[in-house]
PDB file of N, CA and C in Angstrom:
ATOM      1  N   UNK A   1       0.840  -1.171   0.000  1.00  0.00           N
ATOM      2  CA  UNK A   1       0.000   0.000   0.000  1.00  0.00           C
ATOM      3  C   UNK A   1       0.888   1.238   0.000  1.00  0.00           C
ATOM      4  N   UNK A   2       0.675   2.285  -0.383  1.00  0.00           N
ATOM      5  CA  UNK A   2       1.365   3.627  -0.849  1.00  0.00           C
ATOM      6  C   UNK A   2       0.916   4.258   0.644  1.00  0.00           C
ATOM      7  N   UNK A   3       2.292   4.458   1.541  1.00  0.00           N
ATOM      8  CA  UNK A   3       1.962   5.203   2.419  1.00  0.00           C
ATOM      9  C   UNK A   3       1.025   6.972   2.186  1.00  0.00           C
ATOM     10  N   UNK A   4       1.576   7.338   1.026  1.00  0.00           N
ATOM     11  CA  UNK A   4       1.096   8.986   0.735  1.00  0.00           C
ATOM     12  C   UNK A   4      -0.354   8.790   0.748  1.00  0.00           C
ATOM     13  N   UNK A   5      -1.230   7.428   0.485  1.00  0.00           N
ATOM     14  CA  UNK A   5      -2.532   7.276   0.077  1.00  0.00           C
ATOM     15  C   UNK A   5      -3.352   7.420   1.830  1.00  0.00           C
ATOM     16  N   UNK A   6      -2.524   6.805   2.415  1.00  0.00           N
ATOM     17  CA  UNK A   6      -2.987   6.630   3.970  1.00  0.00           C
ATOM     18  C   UNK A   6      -2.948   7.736   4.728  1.00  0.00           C
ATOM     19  N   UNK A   7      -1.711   8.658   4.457  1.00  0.00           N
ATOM     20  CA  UNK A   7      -1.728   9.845   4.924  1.00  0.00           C
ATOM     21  C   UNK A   7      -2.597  10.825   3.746  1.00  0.00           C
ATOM     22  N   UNK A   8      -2.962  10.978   3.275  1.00  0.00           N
ATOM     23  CA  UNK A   8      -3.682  12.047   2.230  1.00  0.00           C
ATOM     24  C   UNK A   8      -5.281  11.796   2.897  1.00  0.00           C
ATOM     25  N   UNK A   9      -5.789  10.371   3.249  1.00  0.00           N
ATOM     26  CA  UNK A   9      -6.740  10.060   3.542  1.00  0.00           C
ATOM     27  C   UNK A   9      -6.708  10.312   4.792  1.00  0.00           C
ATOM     28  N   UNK A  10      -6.111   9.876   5.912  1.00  0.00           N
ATOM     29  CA  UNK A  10      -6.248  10.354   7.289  1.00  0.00           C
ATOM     30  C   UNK A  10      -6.092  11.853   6.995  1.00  0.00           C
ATOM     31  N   UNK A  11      -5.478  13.026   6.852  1.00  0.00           N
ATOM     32  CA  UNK A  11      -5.555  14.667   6.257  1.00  0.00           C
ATOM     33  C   UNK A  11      -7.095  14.644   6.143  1.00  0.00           C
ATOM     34  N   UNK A  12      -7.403  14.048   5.171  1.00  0.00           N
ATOM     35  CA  UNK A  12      -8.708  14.449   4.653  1.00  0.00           C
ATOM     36  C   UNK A  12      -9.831  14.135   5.967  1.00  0.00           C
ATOM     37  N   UNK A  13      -9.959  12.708   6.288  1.00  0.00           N
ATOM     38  CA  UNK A  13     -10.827  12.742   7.690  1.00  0.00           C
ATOM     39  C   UNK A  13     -10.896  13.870   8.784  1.00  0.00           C
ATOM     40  N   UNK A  14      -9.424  14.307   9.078  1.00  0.00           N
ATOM     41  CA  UNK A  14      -9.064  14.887  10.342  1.00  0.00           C
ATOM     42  C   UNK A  14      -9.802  16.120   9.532  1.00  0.00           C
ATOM     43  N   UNK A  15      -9.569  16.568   8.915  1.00  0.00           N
ATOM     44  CA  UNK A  15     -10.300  18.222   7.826  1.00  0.00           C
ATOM     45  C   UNK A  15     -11.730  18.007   8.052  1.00  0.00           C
ATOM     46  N   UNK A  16     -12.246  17.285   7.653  1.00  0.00           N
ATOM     47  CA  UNK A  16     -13.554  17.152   7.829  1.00  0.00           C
ATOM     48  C   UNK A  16     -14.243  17.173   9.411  1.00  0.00           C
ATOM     49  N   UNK A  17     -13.705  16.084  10.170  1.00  0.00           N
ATOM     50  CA  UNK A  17     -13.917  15.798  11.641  1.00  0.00           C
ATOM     51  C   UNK A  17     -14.052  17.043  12.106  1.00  0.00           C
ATOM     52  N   UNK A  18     -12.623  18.054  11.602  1.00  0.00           N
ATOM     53  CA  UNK A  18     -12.455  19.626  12.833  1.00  0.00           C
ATOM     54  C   UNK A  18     -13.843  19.966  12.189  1.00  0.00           C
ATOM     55  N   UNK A  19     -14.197  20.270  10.600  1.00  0.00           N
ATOM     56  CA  UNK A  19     -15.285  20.961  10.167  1.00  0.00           C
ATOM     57  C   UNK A  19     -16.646  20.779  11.012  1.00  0.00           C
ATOM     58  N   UNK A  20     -16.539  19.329  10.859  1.00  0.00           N
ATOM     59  CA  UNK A  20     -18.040  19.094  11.812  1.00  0.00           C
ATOM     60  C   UNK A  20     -17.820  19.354  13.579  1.00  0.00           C
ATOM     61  N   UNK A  21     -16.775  19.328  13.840  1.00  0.00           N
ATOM     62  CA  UNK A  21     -17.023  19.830  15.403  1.00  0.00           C
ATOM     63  C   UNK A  21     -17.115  21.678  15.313  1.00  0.00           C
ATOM     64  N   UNK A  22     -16.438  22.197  14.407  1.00  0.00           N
ATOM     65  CA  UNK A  22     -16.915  23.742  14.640  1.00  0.00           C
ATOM     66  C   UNK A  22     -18.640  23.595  13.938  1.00  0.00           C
ATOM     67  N   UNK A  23     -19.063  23.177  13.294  1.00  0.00           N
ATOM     68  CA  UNK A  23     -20.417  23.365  13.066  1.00  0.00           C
ATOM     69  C   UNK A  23     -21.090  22.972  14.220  1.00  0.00           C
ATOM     70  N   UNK A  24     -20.772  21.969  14.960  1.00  0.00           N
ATOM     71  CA  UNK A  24     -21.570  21.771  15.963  1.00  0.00           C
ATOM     72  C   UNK A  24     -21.393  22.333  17.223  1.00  0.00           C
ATOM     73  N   UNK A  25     -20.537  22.975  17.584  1.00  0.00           N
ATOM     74  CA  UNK A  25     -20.294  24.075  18.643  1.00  0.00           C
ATOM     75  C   UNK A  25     -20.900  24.982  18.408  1.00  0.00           C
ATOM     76  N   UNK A  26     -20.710  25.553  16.812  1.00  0.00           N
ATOM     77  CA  UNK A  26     -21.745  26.471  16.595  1.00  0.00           C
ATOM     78  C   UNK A  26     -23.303  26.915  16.707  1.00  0.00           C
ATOM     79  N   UNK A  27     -23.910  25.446  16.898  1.00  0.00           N
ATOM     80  CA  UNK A  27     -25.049  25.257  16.441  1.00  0.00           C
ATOM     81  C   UNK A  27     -26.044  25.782  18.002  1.00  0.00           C
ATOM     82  N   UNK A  28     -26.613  25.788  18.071  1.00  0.00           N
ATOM     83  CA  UNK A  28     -27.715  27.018  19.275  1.00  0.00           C
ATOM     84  C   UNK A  28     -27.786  25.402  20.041  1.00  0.00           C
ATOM     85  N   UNK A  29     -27.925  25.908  21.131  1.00  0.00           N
ATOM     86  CA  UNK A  29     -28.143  24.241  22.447  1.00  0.00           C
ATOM     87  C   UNK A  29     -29.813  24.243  21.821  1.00  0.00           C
ATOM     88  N   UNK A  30     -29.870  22.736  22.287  1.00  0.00           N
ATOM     89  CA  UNK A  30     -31.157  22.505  22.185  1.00  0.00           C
ATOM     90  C   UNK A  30     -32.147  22.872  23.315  1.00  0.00           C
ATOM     91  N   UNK A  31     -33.010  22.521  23.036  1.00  0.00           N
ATOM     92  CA  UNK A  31     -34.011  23.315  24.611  1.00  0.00           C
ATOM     93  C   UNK A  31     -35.755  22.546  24.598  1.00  0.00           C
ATOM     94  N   UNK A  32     -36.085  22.483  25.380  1.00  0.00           N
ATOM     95  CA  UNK A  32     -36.982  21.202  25.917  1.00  0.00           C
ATOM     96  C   UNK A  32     -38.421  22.423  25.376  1.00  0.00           C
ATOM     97  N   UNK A  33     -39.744  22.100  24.885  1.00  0.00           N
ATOM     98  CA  UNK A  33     -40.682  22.768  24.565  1.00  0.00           C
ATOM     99  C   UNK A  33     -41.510  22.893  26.173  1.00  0.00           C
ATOM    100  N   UNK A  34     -41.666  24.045  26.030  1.00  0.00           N
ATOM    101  CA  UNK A  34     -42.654  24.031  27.484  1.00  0.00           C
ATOM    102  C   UNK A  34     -44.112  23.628  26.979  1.00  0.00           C
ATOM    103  N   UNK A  35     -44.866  23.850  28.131  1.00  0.00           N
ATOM    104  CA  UNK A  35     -46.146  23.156  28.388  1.00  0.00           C
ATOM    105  C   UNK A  35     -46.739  24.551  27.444  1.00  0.00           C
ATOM    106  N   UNK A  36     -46.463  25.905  27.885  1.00  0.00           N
ATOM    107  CA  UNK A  36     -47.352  26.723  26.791  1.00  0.00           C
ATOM    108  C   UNK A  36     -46.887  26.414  25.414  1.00  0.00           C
ATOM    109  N   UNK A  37     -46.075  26.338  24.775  1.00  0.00           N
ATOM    110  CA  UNK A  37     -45.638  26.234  23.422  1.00  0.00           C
ATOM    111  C   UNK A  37     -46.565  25.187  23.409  1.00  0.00           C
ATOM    112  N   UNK A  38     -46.745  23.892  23.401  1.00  0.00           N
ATOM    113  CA  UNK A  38     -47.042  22.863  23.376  1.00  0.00           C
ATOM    114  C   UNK A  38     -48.904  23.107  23.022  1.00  0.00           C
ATOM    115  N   UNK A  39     -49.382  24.197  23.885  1.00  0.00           N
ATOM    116  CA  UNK A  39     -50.407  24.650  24.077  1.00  0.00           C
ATOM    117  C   UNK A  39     -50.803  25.557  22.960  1.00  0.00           C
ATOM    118  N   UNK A  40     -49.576  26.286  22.860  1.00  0.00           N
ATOM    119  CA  UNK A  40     -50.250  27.248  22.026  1.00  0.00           C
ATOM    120  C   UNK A  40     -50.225  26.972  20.447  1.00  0.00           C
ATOM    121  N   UNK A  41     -49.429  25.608  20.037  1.00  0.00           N
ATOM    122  CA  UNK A  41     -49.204  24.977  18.749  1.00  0.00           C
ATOM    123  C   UNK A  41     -50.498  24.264  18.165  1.00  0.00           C
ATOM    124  N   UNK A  42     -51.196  23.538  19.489  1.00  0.00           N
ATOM    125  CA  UNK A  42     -52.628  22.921  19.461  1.00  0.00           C
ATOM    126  C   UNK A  42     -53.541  23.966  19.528  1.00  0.00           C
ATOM    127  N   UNK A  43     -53.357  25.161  20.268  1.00  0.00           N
ATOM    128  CA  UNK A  43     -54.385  26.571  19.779  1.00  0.00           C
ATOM    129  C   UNK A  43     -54.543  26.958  18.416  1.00  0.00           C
ATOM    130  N   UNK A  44     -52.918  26.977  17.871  1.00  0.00           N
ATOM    131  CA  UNK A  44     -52.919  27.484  16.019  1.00  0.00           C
ATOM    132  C   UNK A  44     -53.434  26.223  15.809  1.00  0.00           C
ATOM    133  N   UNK A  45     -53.950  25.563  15.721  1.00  0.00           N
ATOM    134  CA  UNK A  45     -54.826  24.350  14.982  1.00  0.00           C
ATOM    135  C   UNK A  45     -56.497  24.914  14.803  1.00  0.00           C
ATOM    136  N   UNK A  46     -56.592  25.496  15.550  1.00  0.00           N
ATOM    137  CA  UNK A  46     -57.885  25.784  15.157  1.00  0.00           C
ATOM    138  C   UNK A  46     -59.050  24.789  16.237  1.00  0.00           C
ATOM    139  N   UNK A  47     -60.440  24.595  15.935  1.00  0.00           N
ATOM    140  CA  UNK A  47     -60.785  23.755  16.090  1.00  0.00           C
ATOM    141  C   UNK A  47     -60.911  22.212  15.986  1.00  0.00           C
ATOM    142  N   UNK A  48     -59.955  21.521  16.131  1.00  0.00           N
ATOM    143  CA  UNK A  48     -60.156  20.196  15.221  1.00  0.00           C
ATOM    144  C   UNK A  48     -61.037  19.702  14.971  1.00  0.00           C
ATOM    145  N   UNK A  49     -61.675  19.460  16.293  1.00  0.00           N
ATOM    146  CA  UNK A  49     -63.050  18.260  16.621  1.00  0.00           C
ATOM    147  C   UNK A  49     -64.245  18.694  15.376  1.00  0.00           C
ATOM    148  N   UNK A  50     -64.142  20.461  15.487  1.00  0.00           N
ATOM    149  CA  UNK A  50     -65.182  20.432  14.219  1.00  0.00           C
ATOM    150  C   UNK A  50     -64.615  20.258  12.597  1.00  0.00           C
ATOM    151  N   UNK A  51     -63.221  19.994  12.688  1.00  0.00           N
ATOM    152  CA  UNK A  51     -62.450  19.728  11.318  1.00  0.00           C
ATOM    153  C   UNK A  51     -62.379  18.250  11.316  1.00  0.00           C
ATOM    154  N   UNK A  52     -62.662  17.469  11.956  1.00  0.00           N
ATOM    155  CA  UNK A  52     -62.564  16.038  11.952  1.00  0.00           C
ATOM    156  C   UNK A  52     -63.943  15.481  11.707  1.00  0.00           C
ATOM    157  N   UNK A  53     -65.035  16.428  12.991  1.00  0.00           N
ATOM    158  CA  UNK A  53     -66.599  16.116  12.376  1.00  0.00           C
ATOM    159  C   UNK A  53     -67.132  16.432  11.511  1.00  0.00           C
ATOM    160  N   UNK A  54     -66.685  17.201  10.364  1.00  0.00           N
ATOM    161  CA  UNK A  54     -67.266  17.841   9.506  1.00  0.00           C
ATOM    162  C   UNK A  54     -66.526  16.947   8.596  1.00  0.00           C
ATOM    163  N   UNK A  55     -65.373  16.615   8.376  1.00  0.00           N
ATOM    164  CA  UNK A  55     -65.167  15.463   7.634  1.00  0.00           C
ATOM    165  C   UNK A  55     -65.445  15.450   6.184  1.00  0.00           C
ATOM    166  N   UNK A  56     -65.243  16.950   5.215  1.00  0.00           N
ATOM    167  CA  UNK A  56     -65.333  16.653   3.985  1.00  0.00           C
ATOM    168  C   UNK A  56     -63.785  17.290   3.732  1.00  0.00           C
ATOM    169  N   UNK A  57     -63.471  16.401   2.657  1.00  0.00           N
ATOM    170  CA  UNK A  57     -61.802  16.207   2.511  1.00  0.00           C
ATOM    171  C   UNK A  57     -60.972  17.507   2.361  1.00  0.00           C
ATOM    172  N   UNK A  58     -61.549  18.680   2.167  1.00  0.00           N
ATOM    173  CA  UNK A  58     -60.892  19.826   1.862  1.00  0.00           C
ATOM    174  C   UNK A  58     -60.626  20.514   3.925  1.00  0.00           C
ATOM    175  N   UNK A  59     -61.342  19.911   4.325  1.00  0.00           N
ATOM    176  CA  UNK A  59     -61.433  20.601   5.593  1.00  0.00           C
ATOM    177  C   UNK A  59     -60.230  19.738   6.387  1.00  0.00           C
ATOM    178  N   UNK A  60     -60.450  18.216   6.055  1.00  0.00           N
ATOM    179  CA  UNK A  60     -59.264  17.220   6.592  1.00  0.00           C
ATOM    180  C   UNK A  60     -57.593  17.780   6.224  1.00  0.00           C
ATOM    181  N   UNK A  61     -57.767  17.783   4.832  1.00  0.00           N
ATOM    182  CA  UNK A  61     -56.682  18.408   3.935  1.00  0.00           C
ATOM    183  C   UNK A  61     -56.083  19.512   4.807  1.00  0.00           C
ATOM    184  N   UNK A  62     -56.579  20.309   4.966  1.00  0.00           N
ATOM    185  CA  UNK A  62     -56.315  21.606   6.167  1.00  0.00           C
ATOM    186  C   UNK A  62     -55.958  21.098   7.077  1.00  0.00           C
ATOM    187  N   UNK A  63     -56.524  21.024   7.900  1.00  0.00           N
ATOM    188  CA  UNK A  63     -56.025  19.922   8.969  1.00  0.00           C
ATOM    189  C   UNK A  63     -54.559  18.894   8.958  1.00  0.00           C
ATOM    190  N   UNK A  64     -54.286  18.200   7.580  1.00  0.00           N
ATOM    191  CA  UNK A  64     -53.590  17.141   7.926  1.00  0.00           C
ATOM    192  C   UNK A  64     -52.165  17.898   7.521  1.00  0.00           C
ATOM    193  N   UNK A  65     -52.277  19.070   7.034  1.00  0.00           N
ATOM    194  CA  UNK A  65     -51.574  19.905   6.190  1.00  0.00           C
ATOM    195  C   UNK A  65     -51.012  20.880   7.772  1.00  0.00           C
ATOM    196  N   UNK A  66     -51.815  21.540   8.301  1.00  0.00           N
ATOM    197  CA  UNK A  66     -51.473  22.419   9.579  1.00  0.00           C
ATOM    198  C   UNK A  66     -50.744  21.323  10.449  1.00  0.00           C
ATOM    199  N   UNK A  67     -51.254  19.733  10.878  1.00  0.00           N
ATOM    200  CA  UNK A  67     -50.382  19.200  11.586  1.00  0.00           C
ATOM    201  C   UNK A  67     -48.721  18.442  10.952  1.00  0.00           C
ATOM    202  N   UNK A  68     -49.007  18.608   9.911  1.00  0.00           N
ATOM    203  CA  UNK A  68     -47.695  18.381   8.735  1.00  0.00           C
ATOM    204  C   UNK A  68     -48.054  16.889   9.123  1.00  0.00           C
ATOM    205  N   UNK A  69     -49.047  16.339   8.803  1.00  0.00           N
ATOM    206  CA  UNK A  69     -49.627  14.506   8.619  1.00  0.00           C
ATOM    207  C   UNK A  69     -49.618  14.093   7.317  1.00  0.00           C
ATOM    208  N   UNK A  70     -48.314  12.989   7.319  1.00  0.00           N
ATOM    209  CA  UNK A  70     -48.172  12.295   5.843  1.00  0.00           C
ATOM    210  C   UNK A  70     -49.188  11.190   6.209  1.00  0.00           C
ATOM    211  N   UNK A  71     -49.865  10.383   5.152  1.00  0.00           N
ATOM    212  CA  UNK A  71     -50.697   9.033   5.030  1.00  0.00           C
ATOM    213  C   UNK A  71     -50.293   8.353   4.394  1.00  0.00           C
ATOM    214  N   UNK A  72     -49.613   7.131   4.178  1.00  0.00           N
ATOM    215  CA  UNK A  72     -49.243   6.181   3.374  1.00  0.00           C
ATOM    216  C   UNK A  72     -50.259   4.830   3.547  1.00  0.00           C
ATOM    217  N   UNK A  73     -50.984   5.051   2.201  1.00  0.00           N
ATOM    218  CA  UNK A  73     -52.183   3.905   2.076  1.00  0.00           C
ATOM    219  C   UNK A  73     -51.572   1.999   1.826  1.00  0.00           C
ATOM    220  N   UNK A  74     -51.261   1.501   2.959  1.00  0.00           N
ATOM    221  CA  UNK A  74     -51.348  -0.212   1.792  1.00  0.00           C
ATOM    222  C   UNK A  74     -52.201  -1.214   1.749  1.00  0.00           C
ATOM    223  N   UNK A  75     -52.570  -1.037   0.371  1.00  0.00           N
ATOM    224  CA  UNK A  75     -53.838  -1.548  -0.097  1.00  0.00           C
ATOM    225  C   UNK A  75     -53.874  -3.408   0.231  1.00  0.00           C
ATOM    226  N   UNK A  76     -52.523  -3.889   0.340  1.00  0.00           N
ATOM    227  CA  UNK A  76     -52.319  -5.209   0.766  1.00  0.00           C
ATOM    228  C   UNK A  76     -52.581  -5.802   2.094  1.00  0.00           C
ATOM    229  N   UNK A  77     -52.065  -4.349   2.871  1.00  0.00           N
ATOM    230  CA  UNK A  77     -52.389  -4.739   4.280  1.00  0.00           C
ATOM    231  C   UNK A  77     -53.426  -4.166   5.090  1.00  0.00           C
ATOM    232  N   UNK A  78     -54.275  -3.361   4.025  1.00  0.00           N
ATOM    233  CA  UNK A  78     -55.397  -2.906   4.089  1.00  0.00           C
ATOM    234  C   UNK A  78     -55.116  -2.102   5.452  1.00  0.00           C
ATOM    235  N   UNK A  79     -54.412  -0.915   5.578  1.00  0.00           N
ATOM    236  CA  UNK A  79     -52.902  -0.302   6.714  1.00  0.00           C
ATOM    237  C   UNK A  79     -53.333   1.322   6.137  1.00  0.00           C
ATOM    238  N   UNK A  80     -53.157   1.742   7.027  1.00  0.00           N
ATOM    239  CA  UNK A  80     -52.880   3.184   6.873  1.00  0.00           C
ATOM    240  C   UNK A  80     -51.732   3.671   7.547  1.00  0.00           C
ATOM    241  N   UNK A  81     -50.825   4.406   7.291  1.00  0.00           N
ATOM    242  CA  UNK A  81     -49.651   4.720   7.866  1.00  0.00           C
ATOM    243  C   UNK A  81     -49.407   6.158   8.163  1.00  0.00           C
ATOM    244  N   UNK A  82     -49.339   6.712   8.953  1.00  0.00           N
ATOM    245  CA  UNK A  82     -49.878   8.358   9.261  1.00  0.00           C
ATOM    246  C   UNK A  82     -48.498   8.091  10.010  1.00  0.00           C
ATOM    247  N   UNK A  83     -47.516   9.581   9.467  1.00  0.00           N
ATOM    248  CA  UNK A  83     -46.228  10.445   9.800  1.00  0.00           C
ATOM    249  C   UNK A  83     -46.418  11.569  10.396  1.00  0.00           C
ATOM    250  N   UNK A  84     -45.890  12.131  10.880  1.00  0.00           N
ATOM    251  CA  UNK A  84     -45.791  13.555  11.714  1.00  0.00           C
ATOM    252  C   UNK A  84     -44.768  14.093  12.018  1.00  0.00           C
ATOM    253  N   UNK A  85     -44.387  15.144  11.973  1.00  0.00           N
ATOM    254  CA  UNK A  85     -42.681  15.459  12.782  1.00  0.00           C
ATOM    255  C   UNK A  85     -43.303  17.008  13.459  1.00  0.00           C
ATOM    256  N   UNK A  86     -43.440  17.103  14.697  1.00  0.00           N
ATOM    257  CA  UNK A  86     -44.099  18.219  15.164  1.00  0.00           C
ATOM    258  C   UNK A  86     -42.778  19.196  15.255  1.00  0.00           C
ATOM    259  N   UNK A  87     -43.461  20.230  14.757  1.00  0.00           N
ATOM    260  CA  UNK A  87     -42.382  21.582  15.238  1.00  0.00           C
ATOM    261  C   UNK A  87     -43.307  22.806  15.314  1.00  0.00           C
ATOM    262  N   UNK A  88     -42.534  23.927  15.157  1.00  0.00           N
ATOM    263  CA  UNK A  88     -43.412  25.341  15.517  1.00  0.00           C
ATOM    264  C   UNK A  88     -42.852  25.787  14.599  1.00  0.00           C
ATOM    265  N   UNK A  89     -44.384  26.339  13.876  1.00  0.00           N
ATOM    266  CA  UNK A  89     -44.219  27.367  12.709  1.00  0.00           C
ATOM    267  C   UNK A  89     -42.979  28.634  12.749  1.00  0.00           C
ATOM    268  N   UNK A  90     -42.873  29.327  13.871  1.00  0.00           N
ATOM    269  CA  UNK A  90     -42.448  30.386  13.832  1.00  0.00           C
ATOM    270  C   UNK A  90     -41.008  29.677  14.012  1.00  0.00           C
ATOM    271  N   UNK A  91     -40.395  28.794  14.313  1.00  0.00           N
ATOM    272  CA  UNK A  91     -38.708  28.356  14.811  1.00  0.00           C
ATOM    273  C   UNK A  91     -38.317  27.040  14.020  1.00  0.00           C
ATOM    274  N   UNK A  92     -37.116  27.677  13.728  1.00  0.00           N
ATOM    275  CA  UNK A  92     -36.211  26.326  13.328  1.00  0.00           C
ATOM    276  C   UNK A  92     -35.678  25.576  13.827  1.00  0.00           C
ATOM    277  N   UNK A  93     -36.071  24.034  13.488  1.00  0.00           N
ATOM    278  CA  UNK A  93     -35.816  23.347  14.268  1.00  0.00           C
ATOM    279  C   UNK A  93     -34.113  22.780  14.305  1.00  0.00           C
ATOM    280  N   UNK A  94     -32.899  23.155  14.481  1.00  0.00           N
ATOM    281  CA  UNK A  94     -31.733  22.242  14.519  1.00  0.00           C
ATOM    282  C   UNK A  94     -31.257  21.409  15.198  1.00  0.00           C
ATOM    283  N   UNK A  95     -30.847  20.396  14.856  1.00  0.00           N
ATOM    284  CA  UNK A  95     -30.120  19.267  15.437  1.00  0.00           C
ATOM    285  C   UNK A  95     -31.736  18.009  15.319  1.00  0.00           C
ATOM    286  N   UNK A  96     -31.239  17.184  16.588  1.00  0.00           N
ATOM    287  CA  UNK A  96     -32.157  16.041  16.139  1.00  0.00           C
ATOM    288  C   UNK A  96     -33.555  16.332  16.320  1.00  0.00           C
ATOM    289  N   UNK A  97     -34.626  15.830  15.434  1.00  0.00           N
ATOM    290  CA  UNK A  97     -35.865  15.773  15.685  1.00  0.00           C
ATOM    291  C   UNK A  97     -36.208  14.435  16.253  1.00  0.00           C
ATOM    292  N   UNK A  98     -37.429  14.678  16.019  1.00  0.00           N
ATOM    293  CA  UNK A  98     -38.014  13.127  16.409  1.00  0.00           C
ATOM    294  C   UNK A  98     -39.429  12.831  15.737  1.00  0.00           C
ATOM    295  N   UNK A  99     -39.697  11.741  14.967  1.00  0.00           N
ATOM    296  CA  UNK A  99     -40.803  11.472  13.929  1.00  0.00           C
ATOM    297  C   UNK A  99     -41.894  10.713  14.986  1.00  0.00           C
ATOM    298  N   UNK A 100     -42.924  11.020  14.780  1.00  0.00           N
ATOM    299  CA  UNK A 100     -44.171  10.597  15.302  1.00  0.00           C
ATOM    300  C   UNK A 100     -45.120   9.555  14.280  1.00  0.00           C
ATOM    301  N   UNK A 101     -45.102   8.168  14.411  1.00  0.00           N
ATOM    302  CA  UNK A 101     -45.681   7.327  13.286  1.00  0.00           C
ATOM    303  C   UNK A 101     -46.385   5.902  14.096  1.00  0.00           C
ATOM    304  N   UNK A 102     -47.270   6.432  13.820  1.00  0.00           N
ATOM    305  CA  UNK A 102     -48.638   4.958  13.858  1.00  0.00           C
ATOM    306  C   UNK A 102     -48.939   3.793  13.058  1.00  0.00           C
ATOM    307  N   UNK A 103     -49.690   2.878  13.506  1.00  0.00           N
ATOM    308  CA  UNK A 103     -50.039   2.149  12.240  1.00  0.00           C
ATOM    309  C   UNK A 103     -51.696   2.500  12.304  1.00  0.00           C
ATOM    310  N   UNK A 104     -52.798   2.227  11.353  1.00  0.00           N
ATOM    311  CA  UNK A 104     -53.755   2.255  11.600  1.00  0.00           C
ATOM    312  C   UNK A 104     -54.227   1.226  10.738  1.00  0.00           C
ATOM    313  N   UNK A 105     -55.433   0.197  11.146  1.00  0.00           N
ATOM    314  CA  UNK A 105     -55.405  -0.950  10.171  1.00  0.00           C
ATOM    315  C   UNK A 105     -56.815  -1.046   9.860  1.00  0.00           C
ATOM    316  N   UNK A 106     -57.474  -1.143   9.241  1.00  0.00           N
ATOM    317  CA  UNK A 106     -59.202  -0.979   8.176  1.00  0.00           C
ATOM    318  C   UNK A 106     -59.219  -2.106   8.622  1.00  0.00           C
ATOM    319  N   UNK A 107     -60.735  -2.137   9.164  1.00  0.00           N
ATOM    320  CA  UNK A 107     -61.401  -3.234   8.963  1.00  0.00           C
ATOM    321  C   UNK A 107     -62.763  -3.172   8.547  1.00  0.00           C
TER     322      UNK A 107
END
């Protein structure tokens, strides 16, 4: 093996490695959602109960759209698959999230 190949490649890791530790020093601490945020995210929703009882698809659509709800239909397992990743309109979210996913099954 060509020592210059081993050292050119370790260079290159160590370059990268420093890059990602200054991005991540950089990056804002994370911070826990309080009970009002939490509150006031389910306030910008609106009414649901009458967007769920009323139940004609343009009103759901709204709805599944304000809670950012993907549906993945399988017609095999006769399955509904509903996604979510909650955040707040007004803030960006950085660093890790966390996905919210059900199964739901037709019968």
């Amino acid at each position: 093996m060509d020592p210059t190949a081993v050292v050119d490649a370790t260079n290159q890791a160590h370059a990268e490695r420093v890059a990602a530790k200054a991005e991540l020093d950089g990056a804002p601490a994370s911070r826990r959602v309080t009970d009002g945020e939490v509150y006031a995210m389910i306030d910008s929703l609106g009414d649901v109960g009458a967007m769920v009882a009323d139940a004609k698809p343009a009103g759901l659509a709204r709805l599944y759209q304000r809670l950012n709800l993907e549906l993945r239909y399988e017609p095999k397992e006769l399955a509904i698959y509903p996604m979510t990743i909650p955040g707040v309109d007004t803030a960006c979210v950085r660093g890790a999230t966390c996905s919210l996913s059900t199964r739901l099954r037709l019968t």
